[in-house]
C-alpha atoms as a PDB file:
ATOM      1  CA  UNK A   1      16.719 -30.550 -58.941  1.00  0.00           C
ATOM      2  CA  UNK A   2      14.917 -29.713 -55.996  1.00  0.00           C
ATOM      3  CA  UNK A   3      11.388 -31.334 -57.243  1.00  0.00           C
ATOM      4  CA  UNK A   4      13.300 -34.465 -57.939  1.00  0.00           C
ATOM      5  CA  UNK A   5      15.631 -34.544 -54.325  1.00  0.00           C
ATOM      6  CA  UNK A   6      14.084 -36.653 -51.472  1.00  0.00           C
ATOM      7  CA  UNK A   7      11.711 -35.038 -49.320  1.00  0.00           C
ATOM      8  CA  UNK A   8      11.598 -36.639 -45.506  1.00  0.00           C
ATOM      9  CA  UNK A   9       9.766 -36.170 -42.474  1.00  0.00           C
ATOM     10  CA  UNK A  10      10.805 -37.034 -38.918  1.00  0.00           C
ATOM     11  CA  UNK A  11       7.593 -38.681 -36.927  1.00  0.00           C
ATOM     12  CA  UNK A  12       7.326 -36.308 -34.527  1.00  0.00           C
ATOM     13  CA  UNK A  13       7.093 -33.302 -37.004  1.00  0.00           C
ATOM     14  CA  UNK A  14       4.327 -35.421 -39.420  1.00  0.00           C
ATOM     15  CA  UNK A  15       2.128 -36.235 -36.276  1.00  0.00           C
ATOM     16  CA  UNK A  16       2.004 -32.669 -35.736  1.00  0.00           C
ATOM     17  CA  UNK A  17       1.472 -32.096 -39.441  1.00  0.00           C
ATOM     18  CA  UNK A  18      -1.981 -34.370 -38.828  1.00  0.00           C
ATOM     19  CA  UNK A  19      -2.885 -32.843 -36.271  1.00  0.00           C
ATOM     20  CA  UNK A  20      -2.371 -28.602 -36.496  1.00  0.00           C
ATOM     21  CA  UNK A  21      -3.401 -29.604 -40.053  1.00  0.00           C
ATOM     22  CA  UNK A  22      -7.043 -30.255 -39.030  1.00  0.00           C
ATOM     23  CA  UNK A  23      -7.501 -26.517 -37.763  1.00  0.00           C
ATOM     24  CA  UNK A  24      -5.399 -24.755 -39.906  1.00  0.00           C
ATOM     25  CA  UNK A  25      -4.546 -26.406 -43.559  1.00  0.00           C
ATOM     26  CA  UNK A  26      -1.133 -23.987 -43.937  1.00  0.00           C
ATOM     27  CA  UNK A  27       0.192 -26.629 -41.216  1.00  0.00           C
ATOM     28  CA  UNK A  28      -0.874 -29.599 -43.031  1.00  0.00           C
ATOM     29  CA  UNK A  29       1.025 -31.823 -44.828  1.00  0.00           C
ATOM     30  CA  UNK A  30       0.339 -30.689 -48.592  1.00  0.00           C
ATOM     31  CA  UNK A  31       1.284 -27.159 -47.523  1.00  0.00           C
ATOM     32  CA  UNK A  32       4.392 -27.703 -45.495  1.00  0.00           C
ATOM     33  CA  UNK A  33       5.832 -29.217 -48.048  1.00  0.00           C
ATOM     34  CA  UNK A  34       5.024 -27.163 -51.010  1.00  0.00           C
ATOM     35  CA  UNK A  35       6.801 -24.204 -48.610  1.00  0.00           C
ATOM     36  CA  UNK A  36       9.427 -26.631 -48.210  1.00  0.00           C
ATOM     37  CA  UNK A  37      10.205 -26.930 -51.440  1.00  0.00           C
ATOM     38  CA  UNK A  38       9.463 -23.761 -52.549  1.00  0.00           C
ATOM     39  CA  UNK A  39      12.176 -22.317 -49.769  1.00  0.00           C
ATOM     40  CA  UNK A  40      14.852 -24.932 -50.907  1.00  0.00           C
ATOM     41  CA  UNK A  41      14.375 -23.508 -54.686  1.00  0.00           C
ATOM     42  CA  UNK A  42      14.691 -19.866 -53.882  1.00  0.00           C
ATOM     43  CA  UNK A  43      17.864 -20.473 -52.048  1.00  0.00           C
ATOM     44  CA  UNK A  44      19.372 -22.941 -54.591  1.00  0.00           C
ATOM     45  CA  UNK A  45      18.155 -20.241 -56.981  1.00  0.00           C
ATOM     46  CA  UNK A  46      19.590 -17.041 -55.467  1.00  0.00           C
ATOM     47  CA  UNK A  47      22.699 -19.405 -55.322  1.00  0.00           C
ATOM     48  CA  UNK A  48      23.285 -19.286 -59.187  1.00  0.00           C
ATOM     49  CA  UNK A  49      22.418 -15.723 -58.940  1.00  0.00           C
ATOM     50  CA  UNK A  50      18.820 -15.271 -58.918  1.00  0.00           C
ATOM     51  CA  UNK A  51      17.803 -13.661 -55.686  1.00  0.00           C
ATOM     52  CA  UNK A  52      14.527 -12.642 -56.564  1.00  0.00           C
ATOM     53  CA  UNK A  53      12.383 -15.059 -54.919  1.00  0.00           C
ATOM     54  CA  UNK A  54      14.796 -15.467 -51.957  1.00  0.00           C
ATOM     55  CA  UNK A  55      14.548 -12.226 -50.759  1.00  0.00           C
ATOM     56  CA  UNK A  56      10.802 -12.073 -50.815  1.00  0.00           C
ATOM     57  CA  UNK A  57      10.214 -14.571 -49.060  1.00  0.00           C
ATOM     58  CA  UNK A  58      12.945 -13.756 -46.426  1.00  0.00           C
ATOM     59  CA  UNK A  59      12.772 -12.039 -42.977  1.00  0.00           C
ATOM     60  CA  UNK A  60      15.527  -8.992 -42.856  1.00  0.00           C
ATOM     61  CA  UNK A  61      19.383 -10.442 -42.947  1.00  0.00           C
ATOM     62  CA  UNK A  62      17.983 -14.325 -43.290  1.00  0.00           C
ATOM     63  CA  UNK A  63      18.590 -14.033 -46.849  1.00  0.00           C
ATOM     64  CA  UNK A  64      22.174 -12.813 -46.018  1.00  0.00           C
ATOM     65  CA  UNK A  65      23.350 -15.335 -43.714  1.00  0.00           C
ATOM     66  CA  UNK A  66      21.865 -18.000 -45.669  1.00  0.00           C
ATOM     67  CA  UNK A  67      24.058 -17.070 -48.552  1.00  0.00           C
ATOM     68  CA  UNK A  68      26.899 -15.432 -46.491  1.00  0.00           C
ATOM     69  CA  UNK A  69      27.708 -17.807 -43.785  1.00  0.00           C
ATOM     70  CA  UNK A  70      28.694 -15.711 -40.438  1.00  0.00           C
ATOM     71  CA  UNK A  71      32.365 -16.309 -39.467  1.00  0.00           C
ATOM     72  CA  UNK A  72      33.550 -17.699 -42.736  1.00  0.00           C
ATOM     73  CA  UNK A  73      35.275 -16.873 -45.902  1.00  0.00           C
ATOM     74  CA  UNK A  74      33.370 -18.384 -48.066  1.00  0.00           C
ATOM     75  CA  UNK A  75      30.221 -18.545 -49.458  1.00  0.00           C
ATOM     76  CA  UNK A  76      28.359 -21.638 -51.864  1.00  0.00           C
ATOM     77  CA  UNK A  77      29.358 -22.097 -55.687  1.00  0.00           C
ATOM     78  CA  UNK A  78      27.158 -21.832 -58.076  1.00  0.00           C
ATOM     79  CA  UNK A  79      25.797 -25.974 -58.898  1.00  0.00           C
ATOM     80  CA  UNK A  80      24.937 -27.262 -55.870  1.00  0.00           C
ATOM     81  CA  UNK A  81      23.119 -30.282 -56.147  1.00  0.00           C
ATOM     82  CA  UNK A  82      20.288 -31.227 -53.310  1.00  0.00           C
ATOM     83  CA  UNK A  83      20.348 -34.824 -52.499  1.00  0.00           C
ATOM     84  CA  UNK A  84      18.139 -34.548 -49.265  1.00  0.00           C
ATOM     85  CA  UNK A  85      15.334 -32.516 -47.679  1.00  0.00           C
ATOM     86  CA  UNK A  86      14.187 -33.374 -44.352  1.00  0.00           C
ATOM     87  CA  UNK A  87      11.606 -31.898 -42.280  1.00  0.00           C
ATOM     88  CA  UNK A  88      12.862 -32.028 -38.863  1.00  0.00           C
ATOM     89  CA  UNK A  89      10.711 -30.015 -36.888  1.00  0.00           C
ATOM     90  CA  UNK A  90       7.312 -28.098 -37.229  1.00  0.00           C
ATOM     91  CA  UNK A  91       6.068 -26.396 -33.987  1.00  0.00           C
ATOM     92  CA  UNK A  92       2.439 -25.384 -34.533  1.00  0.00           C
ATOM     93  CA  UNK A  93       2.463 -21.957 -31.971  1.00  0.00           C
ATOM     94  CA  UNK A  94      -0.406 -21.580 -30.544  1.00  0.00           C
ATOM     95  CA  UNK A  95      -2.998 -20.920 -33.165  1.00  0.00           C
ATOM     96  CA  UNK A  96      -4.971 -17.411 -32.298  1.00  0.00           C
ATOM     97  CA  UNK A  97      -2.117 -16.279 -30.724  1.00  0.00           C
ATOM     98  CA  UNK A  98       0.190 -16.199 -33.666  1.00  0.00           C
ATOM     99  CA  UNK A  99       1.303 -12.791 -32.745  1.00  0.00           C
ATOM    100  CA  UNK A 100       3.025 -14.383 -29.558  1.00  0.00           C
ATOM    101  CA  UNK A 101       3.824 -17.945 -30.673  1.00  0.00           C
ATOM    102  CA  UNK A 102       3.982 -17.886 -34.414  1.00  0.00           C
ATOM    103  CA  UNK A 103       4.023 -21.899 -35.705  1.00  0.00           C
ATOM    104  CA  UNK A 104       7.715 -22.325 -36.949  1.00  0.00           C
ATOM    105  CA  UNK A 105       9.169 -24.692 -39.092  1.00  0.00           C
ATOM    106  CA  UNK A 106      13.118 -26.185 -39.472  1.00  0.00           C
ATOM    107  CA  UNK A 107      14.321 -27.860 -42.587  1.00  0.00           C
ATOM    108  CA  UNK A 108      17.940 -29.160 -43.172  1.00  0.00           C
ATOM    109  CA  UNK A 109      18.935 -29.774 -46.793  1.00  0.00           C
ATOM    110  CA  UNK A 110      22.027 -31.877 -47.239  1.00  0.00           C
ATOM    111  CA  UNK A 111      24.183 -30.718 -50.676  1.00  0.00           C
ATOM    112  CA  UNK A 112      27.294 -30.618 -52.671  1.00  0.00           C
ATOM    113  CA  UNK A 113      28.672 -28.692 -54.423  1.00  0.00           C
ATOM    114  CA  UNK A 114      31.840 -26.153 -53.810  1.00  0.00           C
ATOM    115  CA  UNK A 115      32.788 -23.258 -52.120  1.00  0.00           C
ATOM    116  CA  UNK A 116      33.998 -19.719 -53.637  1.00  0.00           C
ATOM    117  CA  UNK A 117      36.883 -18.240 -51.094  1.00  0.00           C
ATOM    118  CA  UNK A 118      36.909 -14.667 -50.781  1.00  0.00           C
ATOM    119  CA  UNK A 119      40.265 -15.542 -51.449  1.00  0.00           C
ATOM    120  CA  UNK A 120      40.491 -16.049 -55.013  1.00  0.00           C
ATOM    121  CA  UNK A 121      43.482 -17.825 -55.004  1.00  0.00           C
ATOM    122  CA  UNK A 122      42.395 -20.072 -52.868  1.00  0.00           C
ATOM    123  CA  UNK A 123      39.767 -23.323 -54.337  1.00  0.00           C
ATOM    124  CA  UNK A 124      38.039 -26.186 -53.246  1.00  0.00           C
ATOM    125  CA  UNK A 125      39.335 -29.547 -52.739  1.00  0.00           C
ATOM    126  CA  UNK A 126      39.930 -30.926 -56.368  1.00  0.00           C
ATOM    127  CA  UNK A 127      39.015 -34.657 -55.554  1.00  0.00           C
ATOM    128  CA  UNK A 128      35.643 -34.341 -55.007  1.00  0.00           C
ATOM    129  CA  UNK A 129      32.467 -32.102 -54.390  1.00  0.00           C
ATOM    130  CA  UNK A 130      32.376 -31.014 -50.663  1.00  0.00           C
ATOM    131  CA  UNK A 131      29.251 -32.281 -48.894  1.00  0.00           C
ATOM    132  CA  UNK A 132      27.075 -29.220 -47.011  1.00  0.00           C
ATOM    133  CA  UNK A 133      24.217 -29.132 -44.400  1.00  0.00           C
ATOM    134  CA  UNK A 134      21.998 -26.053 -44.681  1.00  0.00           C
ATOM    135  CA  UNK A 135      18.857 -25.409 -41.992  1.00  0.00           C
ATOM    136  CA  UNK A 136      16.290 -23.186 -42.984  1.00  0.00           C
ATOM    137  CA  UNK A 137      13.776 -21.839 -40.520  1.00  0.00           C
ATOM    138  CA  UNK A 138      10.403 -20.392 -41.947  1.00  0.00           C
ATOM    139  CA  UNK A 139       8.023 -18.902 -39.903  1.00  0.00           C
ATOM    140  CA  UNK A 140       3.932 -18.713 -40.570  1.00  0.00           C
ATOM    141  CA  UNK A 141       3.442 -14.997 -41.202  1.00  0.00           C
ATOM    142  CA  UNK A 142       0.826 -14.559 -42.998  1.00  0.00           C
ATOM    143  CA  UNK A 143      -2.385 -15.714 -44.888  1.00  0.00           C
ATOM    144  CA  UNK A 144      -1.687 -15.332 -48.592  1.00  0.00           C
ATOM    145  CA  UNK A 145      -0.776 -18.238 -51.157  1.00  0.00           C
ATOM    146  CA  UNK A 146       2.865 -17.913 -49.964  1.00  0.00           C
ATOM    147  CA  UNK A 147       1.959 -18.016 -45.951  1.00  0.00           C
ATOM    148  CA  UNK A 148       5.612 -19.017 -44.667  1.00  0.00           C
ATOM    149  CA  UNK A 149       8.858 -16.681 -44.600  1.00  0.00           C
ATOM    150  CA  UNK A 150      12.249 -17.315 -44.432  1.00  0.00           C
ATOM    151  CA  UNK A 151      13.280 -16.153 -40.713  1.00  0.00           C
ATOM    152  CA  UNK A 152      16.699 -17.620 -40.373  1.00  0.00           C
ATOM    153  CA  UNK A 153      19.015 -19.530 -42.073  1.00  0.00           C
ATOM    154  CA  UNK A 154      22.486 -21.435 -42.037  1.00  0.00           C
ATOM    155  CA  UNK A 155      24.826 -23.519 -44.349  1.00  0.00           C
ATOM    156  CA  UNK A 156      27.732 -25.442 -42.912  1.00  0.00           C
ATOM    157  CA  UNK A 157      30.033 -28.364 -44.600  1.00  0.00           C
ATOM    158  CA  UNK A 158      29.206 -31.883 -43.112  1.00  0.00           C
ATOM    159  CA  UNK A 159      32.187 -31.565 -41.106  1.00  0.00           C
ATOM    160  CA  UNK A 160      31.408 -28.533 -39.764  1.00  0.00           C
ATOM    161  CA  UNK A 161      27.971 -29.347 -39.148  1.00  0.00           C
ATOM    162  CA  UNK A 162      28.899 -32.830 -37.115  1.00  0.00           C
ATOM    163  CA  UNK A 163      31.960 -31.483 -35.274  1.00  0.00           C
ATOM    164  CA  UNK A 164      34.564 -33.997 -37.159  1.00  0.00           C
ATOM    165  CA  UNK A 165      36.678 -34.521 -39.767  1.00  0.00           C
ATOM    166  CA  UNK A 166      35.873 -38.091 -41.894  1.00  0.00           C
ATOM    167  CA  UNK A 167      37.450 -39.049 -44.712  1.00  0.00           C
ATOM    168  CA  UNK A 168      37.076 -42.084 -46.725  1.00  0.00           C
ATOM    169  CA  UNK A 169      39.925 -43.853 -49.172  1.00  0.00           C
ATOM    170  CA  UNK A 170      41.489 -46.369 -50.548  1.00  0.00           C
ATOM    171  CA  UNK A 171      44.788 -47.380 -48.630  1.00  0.00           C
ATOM    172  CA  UNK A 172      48.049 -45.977 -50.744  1.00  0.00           C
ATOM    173  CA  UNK A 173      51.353 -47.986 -51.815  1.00  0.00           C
ATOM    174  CA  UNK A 174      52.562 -45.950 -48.663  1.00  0.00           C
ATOM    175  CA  UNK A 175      50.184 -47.187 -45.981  1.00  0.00           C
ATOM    176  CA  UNK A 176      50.583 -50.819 -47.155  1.00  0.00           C
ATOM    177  CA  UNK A 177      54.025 -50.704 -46.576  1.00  0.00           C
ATOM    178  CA  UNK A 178      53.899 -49.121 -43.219  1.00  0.00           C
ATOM    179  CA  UNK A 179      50.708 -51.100 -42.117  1.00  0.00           C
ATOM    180  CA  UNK A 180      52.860 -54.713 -43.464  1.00  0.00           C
ATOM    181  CA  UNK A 181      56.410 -54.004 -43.581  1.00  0.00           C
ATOM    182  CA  UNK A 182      56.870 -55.023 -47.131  1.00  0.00           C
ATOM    183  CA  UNK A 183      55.702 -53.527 -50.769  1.00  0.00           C
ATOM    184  CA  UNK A 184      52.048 -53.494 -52.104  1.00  0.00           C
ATOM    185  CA  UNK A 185      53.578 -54.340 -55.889  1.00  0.00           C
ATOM    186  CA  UNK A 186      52.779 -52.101 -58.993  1.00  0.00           C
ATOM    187  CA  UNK A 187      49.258 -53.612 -59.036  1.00  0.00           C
ATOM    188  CA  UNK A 188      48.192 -52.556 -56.051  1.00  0.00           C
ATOM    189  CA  UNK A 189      49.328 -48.731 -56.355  1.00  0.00           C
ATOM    190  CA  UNK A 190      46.254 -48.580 -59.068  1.00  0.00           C
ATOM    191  CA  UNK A 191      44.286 -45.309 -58.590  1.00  0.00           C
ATOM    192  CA  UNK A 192      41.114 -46.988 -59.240  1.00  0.00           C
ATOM    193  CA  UNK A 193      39.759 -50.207 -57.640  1.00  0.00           C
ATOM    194  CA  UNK A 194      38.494 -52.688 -60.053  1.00  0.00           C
ATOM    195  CA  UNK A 195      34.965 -54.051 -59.800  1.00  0.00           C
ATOM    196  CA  UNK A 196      34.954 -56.868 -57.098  1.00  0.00           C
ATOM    197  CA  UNK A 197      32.539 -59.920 -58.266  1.00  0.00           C
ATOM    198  CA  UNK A 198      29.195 -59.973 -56.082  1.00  0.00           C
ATOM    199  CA  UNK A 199      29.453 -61.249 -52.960  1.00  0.00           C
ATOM    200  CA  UNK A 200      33.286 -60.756 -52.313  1.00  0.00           C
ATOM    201  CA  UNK A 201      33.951 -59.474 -49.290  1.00  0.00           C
ATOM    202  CA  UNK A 202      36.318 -55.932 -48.654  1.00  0.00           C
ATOM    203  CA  UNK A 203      38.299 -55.660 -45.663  1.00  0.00           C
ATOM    204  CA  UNK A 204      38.121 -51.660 -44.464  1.00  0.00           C
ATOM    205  CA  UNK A 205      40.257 -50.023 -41.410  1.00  0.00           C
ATOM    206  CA  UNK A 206      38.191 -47.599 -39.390  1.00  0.00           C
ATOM    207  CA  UNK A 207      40.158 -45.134 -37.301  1.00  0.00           C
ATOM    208  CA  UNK A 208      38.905 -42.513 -35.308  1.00  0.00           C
ATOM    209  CA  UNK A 209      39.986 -40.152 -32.817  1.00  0.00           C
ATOM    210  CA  UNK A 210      38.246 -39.017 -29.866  1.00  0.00           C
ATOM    211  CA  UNK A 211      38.638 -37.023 -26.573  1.00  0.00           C
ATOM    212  CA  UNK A 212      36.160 -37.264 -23.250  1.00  0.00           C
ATOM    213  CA  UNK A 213      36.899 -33.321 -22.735  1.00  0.00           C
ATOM    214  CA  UNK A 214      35.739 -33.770 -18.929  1.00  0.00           C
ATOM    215  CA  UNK A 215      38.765 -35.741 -18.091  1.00  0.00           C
ATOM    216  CA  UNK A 216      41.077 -34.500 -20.749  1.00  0.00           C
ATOM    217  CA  UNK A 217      41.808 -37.758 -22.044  1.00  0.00           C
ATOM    218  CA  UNK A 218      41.872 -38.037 -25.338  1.00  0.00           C
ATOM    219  CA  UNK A 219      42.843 -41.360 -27.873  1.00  0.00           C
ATOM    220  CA  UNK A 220      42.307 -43.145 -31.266  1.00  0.00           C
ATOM    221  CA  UNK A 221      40.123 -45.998 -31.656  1.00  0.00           C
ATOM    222  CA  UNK A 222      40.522 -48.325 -34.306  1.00  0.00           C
ATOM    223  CA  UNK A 223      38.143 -51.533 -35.818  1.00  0.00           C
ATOM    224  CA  UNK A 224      38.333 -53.664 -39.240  1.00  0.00           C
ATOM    225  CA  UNK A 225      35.473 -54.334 -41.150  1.00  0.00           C
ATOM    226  CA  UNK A 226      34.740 -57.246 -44.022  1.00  0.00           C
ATOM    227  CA  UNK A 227      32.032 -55.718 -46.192  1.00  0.00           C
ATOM    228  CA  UNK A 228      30.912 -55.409 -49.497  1.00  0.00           C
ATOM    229  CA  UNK A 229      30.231 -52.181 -49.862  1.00  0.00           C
ATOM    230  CA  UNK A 230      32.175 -48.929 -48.052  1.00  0.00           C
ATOM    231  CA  UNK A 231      30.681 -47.615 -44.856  1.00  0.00           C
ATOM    232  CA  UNK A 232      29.033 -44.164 -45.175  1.00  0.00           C
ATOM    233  CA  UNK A 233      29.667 -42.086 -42.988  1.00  0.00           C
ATOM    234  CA  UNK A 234      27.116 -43.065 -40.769  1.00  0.00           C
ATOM    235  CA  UNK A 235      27.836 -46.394 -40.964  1.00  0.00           C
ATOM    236  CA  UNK A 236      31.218 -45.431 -39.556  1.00  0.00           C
ATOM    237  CA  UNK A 237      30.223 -43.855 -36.873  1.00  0.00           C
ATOM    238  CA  UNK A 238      27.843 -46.977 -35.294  1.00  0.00           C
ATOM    239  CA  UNK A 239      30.649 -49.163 -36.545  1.00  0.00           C
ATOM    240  CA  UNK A 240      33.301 -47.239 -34.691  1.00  0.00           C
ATOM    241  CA  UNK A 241      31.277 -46.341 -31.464  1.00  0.00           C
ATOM    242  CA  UNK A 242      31.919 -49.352 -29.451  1.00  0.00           C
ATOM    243  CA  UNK A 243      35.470 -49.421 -29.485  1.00  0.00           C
ATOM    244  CA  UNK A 244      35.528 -45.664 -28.735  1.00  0.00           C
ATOM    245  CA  UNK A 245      33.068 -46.507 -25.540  1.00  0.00           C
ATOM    246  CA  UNK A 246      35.573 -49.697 -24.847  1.00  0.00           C
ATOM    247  CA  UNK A 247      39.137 -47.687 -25.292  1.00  0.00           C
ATOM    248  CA  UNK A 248      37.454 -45.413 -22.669  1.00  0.00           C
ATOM    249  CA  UNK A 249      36.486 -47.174 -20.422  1.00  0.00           C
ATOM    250  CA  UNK A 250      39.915 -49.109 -20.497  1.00  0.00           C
ATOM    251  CA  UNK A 251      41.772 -46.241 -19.507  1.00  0.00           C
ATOM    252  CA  UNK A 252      39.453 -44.403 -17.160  1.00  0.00           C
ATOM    253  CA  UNK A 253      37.149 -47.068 -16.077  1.00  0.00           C
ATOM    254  CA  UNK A 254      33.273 -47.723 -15.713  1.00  0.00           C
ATOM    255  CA  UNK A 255      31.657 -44.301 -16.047  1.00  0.00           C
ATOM    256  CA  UNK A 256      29.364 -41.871 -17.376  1.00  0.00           C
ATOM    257  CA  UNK A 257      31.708 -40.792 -20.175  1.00  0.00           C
ATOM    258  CA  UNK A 258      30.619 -38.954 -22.734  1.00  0.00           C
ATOM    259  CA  UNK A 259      33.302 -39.143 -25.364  1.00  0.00           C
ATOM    260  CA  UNK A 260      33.012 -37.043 -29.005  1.00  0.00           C
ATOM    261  CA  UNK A 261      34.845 -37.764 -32.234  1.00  0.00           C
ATOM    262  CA  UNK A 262      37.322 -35.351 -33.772  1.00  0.00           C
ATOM    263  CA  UNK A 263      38.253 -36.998 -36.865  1.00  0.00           C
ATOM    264  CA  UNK A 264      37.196 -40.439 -38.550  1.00  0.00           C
ATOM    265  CA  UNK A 265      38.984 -42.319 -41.359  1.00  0.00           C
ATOM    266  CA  UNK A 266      37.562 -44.949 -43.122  1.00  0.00           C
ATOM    267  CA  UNK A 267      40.755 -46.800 -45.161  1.00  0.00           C
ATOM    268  CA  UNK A 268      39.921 -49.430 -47.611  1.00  0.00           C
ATOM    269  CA  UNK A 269      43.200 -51.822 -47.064  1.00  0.00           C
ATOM    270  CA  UNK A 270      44.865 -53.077 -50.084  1.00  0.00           C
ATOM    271  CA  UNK A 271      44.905 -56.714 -50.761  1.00  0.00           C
ATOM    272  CA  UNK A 272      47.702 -58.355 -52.905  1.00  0.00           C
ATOM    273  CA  UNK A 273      47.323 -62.224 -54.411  1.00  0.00           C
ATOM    274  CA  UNK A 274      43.572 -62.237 -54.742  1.00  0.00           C
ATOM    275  CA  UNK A 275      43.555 -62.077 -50.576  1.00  0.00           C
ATOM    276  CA  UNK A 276      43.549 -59.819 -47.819  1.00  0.00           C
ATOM    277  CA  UNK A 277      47.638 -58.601 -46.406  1.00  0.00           C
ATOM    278  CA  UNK A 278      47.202 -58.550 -42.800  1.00  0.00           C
ATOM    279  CA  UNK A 279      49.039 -56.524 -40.670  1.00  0.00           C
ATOM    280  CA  UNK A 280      52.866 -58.069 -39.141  1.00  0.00           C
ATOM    281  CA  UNK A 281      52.146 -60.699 -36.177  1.00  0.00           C
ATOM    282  CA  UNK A 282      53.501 -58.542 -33.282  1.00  0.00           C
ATOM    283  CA  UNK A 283      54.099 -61.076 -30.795  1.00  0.00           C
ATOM    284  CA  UNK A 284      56.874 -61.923 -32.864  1.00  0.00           C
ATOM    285  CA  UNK A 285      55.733 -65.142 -34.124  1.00  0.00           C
END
C-alpha cells in the first residue's frame, strides 16, 4: 500500500534535496525518500498492530502521539489506506554542526480509513471512510543504513487539519422541495445518481460559511456551478473564495479582510424532466 501510494515533492524541498545531496547523500533524493517511505510503513504497520519497526525508529513519546493523538478520544482503525505522500519540507541543518542544527525533514500523508472511540459504543460515520492528514517529522540522527528517526508526529481528520467542516452530496427529496416550492417526484428521491452521458453538464450548489473574526462578522456565501464532474474539496474552496471575498466586502467594505471558512457544502441539485429545477423567481414574476 504504501510502495504503491503517490510520493510528491514540493520545489522548494527537492531543490534542497539537489543541493545538501551533493555533500551528504542521506539528504539526497534516493535517500529521503526511501526514509519516507520506510516511516509511512512503520506507522501504517504499528497501526494494524505491529509496532516493532515504529518504535525503533522513533524518538521517545513520537511513537505515542503518532498513534495516540493528544486531546482526542480516538485513535486510527486498523485499514487505513494511504492515497498521498508528500514531502513538504527538508531543512538540511547545518552539516558539521549536526549536534546544533540537525537536518529535519516533514512529511504529511493524507489517508482513510476509521477511527476506534475509546468509547466503544460510539463508531465512525457509516457512509463513508473518514479522510485523515498525518505529519511526520524525522530527524537525521545518525550514520547507519537507517540514518533518520521519527522525532514527532501527528494525525488529524481533514477537517480537523483545515479548520472546516465540508461535506459533499447529492440534494434530498427534502431540499428540492424547500429550494423550489414543489415535489422532486419518486424519481428523483433515488439514492444513487445514474450515469450522466459524456459531456452533460451537472448543476452543483456551493455553500459555505465564513466569519472575518477581527470584526466579528460572520455570513454564508453561496455560488452554482455547471460541471461535469463534482468539485473536490479543493475545487470548492477556489470556487467558493470569491464570493466569500465579495459578501465581505459588501457588508464591511474595501479592506484588508482576512476571512476563514467554518463549514463548506457542496450540494449536487436535483434535476427533474431531463433539465435543471431552478430555484422560485423571487421578484415575484
Amino acid at each position: 500500500m504504501v510502495a504503491a501510494a503517490r510520493l510528491e515533492v514540493t520545489p522548494w524541498a527537492a531543490e534542497t534535496m539537489r543541493l545538501a545531496g551533493e555533500r551528504d547523500n542521506r539528504l539526497g533524493a534516493s535517500a529521503v525518500a526511501r526514509a519516507t517511505r520506510l516511516a509511512v510503513a512503520a506507522w501504517a504497520m504499528a497501526v494494524e498492530g505491529d509496532d516493532t519497526t515504529l518504535t525503533a525508529m522513533a524518538q521517545s513519546d513520537a511513537a505515542h502521539w503518532l498513534l495516540h493523538p493528544a486531546m482526542e478520544h480516538w485513535q486510527v482503525a486498523p485499514g487505513p489506506r494511504v492515497t498521498r505522500i508528500k514531502i513538504s519540507r527538508l531543512d538540511a541543518g547545518t552539516g558539521a554542526e549536526a549536534d546544533v542544527d540537525q537536518p529535519k525533514l516533514q512529511v504529511d500523508v493524507e489517508f482513510t480509513g476509521r477511527r476506534r472511540f475509546d468509547d466503544p459504543s460510539r463508531i465512525d460515520a457509516a457512509d463513508g471512510d473518514t479522510l485523515f492528514i498525518a505529519r511526520l517529522d524525522l530527524t537525521l540522527a545518525g550514520t547507519g543504513p537507517e540514518p533518520w528517526q521519527l522525532s514527532s508526529g501527528r494525525v488529524w481528520t481533514e477537517d480537523q487539519y483545515r479548520g472546516y467542516v465540508f461535506t459533499s452530496h447529492r440534494e434530498s427529496p427534502e431540499e428540492y422541495r424547500q429550494r423550489t416550492g414543489s415535489s422532486a417526484g419518486a424519481g428523483a428521491a433515488a439514492p444513487a445518481r445514474a450515469a450522466a452521458p459524456a459531456g452533460t453538464p451537472r448543476v452543483f450548489r456551493l455553500i459555505a460559511g465564513f466569519a472575518e473574526h477581527d470584526e466579528r462578522f460572520g455570513s454564508t456565501a453561496v455560488v452554482e456551478v455547471r460541471r461535469e464532474t463534482v468539485p473536490s474539496r479543493d475545487e470548492a474552496e477556489q470556487l467558493i473564495w470569491p464570493a466569500i471575498d465579495a459578501e465581505t466586502t459588501r457588508a464591511l467594505g474595501a479592506g484588508d479582510w482576512r476571512p476563514s471558512l467554518n463549514w463548506l457544502d457542496v450540494i449536487e441539485l436535483l434535476e427533474v424532466g431531463g433539465g435543471f429545477v431552478p430555484p422560485p423567481d423571487r421578484t415575484g414574476n
